[in-house]
N, C-alpha and C. Protein backbone atom coordinates (compact mmCIF):
# COMPACT_ATOMS: atom_id res chain seq x y z
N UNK A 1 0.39 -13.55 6.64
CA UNK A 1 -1.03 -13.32 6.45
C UNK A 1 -1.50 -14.22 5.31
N UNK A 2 -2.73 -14.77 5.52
CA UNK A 2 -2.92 -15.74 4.55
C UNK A 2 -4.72 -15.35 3.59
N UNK A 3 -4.12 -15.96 2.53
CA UNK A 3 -5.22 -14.99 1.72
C UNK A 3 -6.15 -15.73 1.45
N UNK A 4 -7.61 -15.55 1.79
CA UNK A 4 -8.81 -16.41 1.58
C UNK A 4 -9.49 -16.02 0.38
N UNK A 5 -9.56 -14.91 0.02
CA UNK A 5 -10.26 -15.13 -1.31
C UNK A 5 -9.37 -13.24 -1.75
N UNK A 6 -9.69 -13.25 -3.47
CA UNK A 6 -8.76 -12.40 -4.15
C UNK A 6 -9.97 -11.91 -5.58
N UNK A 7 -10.87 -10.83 -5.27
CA UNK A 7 -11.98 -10.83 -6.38
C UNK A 7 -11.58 -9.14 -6.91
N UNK A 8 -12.17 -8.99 -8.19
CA UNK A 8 -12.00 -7.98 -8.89
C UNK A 8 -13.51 -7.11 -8.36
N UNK A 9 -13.50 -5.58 -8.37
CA UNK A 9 -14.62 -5.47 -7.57
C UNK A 9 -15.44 -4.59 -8.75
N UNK A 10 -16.72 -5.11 -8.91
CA UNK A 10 -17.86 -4.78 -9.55
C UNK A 10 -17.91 -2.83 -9.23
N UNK A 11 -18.23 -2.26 -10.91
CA UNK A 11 -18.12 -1.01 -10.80
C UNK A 11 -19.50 -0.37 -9.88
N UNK A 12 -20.33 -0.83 -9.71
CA UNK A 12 -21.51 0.14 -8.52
C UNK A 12 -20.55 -0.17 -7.60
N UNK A 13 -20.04 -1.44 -6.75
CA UNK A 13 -19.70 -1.43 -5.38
C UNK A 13 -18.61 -0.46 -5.49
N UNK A 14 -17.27 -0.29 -6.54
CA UNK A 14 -16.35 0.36 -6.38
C UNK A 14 -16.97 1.97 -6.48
N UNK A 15 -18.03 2.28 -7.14
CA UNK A 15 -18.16 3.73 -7.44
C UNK A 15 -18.73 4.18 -5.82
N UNK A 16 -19.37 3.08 -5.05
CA UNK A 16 -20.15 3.77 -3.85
C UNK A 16 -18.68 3.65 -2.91
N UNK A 17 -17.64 2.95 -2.67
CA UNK A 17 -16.55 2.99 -2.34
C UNK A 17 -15.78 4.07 -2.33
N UNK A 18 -15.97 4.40 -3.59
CA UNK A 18 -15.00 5.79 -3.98
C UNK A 18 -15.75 7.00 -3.55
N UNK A 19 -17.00 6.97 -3.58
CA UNK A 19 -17.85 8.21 -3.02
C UNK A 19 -17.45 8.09 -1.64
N UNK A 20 -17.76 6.85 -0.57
CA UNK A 20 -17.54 6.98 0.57
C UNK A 20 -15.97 7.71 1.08
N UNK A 21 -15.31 7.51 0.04
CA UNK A 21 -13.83 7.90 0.15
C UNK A 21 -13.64 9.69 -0.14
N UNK A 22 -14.11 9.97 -1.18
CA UNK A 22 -14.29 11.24 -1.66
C UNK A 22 -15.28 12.39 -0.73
N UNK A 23 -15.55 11.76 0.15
CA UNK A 23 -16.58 12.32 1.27
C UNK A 23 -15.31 12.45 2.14
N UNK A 24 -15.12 11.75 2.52
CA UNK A 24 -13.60 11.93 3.70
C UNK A 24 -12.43 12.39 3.42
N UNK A 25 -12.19 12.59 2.21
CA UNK A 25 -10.63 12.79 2.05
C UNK A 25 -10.82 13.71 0.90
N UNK A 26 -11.35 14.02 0.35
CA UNK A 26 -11.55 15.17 -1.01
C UNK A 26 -11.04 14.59 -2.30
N UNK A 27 -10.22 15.33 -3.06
CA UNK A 27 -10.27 15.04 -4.64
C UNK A 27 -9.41 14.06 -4.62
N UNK A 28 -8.12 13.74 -3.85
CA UNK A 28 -6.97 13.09 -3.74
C UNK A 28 -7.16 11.47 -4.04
N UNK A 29 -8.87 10.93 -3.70
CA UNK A 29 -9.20 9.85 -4.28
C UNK A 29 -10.07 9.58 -5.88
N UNK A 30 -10.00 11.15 -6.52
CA UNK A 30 -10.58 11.26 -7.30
C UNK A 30 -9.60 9.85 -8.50
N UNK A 31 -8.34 10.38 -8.57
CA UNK A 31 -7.49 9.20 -9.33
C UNK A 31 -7.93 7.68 -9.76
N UNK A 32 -8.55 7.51 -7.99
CA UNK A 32 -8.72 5.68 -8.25
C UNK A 32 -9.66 5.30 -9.19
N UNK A 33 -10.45 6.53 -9.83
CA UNK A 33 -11.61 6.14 -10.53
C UNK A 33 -11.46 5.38 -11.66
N UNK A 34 -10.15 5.19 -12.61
CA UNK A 34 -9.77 4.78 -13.59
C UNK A 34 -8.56 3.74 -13.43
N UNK A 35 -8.84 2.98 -11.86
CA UNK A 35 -7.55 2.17 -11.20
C UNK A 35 -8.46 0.64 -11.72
N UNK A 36 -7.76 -0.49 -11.52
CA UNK A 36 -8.66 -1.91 -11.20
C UNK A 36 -8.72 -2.00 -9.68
N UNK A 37 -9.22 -2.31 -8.54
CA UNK A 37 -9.71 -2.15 -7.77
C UNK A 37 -10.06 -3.62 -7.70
N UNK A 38 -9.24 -4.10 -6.42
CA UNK A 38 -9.08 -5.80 -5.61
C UNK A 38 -9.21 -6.02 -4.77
N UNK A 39 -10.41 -6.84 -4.09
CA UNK A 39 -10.76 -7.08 -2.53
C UNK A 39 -10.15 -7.92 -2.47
N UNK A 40 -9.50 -8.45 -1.27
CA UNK A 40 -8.58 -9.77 -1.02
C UNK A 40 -8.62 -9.45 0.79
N UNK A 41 -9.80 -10.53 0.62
CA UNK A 41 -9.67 -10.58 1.96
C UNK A 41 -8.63 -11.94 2.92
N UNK A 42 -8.26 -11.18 4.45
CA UNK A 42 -7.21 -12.19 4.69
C UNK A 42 -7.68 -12.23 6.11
N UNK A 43 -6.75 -13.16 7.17
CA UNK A 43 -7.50 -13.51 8.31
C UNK A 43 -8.14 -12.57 8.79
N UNK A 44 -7.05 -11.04 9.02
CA UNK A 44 -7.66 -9.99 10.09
C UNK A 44 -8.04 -9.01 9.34
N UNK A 45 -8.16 -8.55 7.94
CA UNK A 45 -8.64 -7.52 7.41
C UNK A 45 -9.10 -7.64 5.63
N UNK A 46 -9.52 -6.96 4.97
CA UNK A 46 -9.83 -7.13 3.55
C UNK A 46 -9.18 -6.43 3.17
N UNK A 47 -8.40 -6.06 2.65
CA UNK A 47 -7.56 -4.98 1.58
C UNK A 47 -7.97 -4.83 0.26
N UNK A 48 -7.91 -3.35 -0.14
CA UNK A 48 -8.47 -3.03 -1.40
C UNK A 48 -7.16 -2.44 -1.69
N UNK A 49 -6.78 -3.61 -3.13
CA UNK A 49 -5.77 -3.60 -3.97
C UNK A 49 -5.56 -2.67 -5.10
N UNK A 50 -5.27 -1.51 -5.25
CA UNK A 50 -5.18 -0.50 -6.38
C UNK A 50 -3.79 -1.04 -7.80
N UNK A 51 -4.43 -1.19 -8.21
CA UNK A 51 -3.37 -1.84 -9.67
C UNK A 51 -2.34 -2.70 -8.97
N UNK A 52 -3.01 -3.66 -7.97
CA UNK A 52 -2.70 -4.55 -7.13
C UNK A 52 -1.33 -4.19 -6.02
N UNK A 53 -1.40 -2.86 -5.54
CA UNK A 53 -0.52 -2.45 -4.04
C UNK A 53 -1.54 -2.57 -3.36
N UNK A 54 -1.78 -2.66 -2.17
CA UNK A 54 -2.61 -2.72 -1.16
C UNK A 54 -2.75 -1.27 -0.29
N UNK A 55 -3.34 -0.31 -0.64
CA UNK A 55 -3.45 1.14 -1.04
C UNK A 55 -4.80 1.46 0.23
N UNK A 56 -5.58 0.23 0.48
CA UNK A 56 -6.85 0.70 1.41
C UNK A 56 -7.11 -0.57 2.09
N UNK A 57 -7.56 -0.48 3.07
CA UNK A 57 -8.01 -1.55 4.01
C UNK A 57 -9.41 -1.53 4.67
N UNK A 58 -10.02 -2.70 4.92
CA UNK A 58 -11.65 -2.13 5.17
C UNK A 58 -11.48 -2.67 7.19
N UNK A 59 -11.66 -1.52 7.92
CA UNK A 59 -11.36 -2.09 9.33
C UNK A 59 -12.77 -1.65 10.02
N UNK A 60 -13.93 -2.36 10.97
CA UNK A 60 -14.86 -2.14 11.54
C UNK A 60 -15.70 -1.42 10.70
N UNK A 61 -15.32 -1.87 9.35
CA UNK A 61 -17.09 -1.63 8.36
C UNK A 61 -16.93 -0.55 7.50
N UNK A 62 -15.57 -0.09 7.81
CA UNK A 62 -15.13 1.23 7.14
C UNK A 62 -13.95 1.36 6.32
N UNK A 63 -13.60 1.40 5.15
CA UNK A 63 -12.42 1.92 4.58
C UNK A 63 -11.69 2.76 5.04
N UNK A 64 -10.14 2.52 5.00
CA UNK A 64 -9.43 3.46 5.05
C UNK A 64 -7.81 2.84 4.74
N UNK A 65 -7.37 4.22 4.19
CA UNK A 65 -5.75 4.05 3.60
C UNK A 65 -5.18 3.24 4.34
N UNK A 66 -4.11 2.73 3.91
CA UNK A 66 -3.29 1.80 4.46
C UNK A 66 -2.10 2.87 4.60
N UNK A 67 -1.02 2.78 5.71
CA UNK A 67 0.49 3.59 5.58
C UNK A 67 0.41 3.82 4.17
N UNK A 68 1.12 3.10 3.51
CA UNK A 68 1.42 3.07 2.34
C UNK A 68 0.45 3.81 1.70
N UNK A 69 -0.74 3.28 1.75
CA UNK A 69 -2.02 3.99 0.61
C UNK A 69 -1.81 5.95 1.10
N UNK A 70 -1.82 6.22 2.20
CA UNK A 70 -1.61 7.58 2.76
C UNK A 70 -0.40 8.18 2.40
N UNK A 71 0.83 7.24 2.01
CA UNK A 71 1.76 7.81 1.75
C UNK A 71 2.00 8.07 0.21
N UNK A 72 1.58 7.58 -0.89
CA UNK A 72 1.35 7.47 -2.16
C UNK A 72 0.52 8.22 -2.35
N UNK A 73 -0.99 8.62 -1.79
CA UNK A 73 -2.16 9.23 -2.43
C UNK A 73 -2.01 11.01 -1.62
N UNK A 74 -0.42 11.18 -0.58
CA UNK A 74 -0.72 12.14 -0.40
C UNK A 74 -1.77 12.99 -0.04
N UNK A 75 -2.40 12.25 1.06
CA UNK A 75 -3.67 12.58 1.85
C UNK A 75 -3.46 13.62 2.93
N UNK A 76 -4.03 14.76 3.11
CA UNK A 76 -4.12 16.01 3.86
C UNK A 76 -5.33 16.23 4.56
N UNK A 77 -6.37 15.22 4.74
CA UNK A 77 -7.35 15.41 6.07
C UNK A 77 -7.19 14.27 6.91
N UNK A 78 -7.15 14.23 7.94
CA UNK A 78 -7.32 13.47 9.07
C UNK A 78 -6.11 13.31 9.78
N UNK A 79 -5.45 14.11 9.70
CA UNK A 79 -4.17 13.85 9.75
C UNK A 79 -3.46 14.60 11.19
N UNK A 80 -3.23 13.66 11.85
CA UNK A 80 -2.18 14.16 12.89
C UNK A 80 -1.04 14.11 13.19
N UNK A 81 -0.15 15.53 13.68
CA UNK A 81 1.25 15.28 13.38
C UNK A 81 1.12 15.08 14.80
N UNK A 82 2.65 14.54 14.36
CA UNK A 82 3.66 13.88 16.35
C UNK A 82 5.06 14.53 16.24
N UNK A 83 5.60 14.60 17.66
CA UNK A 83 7.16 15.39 17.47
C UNK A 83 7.99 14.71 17.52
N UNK A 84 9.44 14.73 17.12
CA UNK A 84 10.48 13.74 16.32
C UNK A 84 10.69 12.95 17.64
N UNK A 85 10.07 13.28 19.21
CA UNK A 85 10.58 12.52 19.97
C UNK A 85 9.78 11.38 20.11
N UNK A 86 8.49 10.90 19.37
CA UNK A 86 7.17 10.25 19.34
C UNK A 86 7.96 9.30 17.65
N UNK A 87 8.34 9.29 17.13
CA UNK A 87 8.40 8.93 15.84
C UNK A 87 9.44 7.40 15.97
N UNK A 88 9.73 7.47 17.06
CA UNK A 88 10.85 5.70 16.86
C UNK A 88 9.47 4.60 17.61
N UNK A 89 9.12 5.73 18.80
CA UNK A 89 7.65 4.49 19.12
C UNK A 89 6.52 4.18 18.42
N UNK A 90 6.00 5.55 17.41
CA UNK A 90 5.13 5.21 16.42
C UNK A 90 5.31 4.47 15.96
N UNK A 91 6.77 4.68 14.89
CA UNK A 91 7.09 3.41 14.10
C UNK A 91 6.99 2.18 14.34
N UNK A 92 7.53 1.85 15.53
CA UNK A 92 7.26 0.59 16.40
C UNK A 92 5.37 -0.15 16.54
N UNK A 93 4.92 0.66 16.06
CA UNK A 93 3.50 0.17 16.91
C UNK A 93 3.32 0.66 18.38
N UNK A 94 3.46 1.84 18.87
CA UNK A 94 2.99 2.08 19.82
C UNK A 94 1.73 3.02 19.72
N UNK A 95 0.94 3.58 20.70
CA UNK A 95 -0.07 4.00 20.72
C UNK A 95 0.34 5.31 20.75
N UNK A 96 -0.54 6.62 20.58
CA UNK A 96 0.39 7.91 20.14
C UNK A 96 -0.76 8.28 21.64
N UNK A 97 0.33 8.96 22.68
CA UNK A 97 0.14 9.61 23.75
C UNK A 97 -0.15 11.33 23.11
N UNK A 98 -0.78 12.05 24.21
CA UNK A 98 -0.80 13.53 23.54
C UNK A 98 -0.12 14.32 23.54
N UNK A 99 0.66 14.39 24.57
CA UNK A 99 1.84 14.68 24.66
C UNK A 99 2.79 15.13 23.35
N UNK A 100 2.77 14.38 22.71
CA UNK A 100 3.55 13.70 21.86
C UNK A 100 3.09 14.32 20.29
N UNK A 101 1.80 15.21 20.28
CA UNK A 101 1.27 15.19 19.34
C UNK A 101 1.27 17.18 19.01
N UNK A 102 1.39 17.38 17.94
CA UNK A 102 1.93 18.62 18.10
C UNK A 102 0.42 19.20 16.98
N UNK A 103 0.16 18.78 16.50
CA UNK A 103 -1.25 19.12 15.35
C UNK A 103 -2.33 18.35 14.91
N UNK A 104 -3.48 18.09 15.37
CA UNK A 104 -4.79 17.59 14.39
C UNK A 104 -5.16 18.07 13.75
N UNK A 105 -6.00 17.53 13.03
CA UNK A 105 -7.50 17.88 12.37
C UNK A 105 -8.55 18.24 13.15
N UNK A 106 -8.74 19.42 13.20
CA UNK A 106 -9.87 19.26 14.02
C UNK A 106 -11.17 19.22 14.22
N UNK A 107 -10.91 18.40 12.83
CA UNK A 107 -12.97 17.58 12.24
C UNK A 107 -12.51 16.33 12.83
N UNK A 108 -11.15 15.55 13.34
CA UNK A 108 -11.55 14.41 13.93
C UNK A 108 -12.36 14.44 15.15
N UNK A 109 -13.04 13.66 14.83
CA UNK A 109 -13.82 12.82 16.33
C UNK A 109 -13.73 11.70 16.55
N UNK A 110 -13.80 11.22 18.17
CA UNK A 110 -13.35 10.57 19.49
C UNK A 110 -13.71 9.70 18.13
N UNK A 111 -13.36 8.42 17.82
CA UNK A 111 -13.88 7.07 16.95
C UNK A 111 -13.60 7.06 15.59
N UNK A 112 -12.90 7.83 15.05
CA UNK A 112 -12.36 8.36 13.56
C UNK A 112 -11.13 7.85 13.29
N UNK A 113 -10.53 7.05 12.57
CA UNK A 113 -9.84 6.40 12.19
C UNK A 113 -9.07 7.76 11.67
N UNK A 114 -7.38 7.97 12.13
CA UNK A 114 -6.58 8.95 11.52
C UNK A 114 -5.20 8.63 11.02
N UNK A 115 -4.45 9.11 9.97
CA UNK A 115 -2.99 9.19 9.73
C UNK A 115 -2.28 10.03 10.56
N UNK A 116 -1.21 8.82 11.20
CA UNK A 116 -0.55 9.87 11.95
C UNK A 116 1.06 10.18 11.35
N UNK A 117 1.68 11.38 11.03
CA UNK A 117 2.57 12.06 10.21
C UNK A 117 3.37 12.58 11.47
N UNK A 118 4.63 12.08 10.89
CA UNK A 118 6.08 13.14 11.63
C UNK A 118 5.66 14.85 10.96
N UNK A 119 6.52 15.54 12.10
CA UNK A 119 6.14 17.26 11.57
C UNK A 119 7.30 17.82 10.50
N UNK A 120 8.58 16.92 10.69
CA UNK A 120 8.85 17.58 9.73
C UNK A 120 8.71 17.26 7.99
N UNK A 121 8.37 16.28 7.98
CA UNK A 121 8.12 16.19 6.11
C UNK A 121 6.74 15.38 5.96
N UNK A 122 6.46 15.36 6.70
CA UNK A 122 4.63 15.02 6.82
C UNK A 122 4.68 13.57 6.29
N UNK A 123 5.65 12.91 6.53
CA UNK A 123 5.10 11.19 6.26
C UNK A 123 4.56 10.33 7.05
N UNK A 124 3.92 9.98 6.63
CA UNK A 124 2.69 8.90 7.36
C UNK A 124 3.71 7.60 8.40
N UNK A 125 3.31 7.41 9.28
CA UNK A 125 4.05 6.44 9.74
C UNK A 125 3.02 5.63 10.67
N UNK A 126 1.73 6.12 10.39
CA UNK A 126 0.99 5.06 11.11
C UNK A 126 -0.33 5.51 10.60
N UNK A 127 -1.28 4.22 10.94
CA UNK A 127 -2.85 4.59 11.16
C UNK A 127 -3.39 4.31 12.56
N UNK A 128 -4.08 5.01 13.36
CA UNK A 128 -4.77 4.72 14.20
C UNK A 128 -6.64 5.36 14.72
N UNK A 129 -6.75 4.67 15.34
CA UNK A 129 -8.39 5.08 15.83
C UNK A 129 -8.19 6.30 17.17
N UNK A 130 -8.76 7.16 16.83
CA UNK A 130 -8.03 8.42 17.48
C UNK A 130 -9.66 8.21 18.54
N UNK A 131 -8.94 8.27 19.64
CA UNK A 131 -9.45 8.43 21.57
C UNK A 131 -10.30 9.33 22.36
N UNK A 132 -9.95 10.35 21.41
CA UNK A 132 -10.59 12.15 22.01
C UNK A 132 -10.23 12.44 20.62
N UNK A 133 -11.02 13.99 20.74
CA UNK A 133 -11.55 14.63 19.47
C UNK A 133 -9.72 15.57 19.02
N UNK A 134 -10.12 15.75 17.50
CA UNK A 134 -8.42 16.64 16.99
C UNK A 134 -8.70 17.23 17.92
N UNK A 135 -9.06 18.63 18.64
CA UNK A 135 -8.89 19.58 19.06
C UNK A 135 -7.91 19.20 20.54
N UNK A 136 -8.86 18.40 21.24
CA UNK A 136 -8.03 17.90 22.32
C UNK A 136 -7.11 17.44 22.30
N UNK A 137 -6.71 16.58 21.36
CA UNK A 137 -5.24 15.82 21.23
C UNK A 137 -4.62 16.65 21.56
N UNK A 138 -4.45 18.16 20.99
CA UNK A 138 -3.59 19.59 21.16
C UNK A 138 -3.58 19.72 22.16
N UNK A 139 -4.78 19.73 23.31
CA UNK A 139 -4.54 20.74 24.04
C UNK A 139 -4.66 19.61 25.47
N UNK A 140 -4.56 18.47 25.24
CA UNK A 140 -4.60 18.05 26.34
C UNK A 140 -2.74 17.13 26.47
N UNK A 141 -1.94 17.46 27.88
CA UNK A 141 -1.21 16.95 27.73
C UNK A 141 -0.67 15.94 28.52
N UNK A 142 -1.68 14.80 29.06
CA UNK A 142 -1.39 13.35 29.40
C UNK A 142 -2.74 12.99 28.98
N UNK A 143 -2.13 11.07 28.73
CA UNK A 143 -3.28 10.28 28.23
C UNK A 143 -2.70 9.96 27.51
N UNK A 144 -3.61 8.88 26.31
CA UNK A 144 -3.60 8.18 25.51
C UNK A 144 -5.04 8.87 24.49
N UNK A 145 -4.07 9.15 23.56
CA UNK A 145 -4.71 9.77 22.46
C UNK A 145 -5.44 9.28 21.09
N UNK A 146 -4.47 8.13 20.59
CA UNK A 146 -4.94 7.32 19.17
C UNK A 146 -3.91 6.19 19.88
N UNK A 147 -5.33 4.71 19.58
CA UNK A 147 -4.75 3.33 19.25
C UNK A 147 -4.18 2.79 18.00
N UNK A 148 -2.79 2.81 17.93
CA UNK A 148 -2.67 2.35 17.22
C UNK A 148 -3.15 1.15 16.06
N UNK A 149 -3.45 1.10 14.90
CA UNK A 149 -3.99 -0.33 14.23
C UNK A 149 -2.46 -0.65 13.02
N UNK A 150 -2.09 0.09 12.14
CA UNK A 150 -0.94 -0.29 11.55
C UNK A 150 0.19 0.54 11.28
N UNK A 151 1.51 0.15 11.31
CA UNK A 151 2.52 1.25 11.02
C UNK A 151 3.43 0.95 10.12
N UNK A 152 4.52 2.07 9.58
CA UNK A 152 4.95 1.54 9.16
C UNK A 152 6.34 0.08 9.15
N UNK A 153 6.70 -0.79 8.58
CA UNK A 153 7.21 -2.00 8.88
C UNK A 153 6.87 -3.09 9.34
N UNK A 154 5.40 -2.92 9.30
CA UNK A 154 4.19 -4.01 10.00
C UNK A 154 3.61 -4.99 8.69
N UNK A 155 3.18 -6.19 9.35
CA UNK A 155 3.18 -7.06 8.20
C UNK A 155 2.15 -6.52 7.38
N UNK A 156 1.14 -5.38 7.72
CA UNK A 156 0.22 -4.42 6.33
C UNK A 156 0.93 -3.44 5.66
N UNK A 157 2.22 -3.38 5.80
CA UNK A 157 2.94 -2.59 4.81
C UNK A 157 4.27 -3.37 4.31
N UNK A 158 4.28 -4.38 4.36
CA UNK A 158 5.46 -5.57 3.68
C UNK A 158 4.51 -6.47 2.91
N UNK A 159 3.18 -6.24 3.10
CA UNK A 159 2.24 -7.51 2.21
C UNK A 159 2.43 -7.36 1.27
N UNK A 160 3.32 -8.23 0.50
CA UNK A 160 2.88 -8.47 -0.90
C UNK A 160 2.42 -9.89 -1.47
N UNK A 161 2.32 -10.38 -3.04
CA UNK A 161 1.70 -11.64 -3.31
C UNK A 161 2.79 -12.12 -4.04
């Protein structure tokens, strides 16, 4: 991934950032308020650099955690678990079928960008744009549920500088 520009981000843009964040995810982004905070944008995405890890990513106009950023900031909304038999294809980059999915959120809706977590120790092993609403993921069992966008071992969780 190649890096086009690397700027320190002005405190209004970061404070309306962090509100937009603190609206979605609760206190758990309260922390970043006293972080330095780095846009670095690259071919396919901008990443927002927290004491320079790459902790958030801005995808279709919207912020959101990166693996990593979900797995560090210990994030508990949006979150859907999968069963240990779903967890070698997640990892991989595959798309999470429903089947496969044992718990949402069920404030997601059809177009909501979600973390998706193994059930037994709740680690993040992917982000995706979830298909149908939390509730259905549960209760419906064929289809395609969340598109995958990054997981873990993908070149947005090996980026470094």
């Amino acid at each position: 991934m190649k890096i086009k520009s690397r700027v320190q981000l002005r405190k209004n843009l970061k404070n309306k950032m962090l509100k937009d964040l603190q609206s979605a995810f609760g206190k758990e982004m309260e922390d970043l308020e006293n972080k330095t905070l780095e846009k670095v944008t690259l071919d396919e995405y901008s990443l927002i650099l927290v004491e320079g890890r790459p902790l958030l990513f801005e995808i279709e106009g919207h912020l959101f955690p990166t693996v990593r950023g979900a797995l560090e900031m210990g994030l508990q909304k949006r979150l859907v678990v999968v069963d240990k038999g779903a967890i070698r294809f997640v990892s991989n980059g595959a798309d999470i079928m429903a089947p496969g999915i044992v718990e949402a959120d069920p404030e997601i809706k059809e177009g909501d960008f979600v973390i998706i977590v193994e059930e037994t120790h709740k680690k993040p092993l992917a982000i995706g744009k979830a298909l149908m609403e939390g509730q259905q993921m549960v209760d419906s069992d064929s289809g395609k549920a969340i598109k995958s966008i990054s997981h873990v071992g993908d070149k947005l969780w090996n980026f470094e500088f």
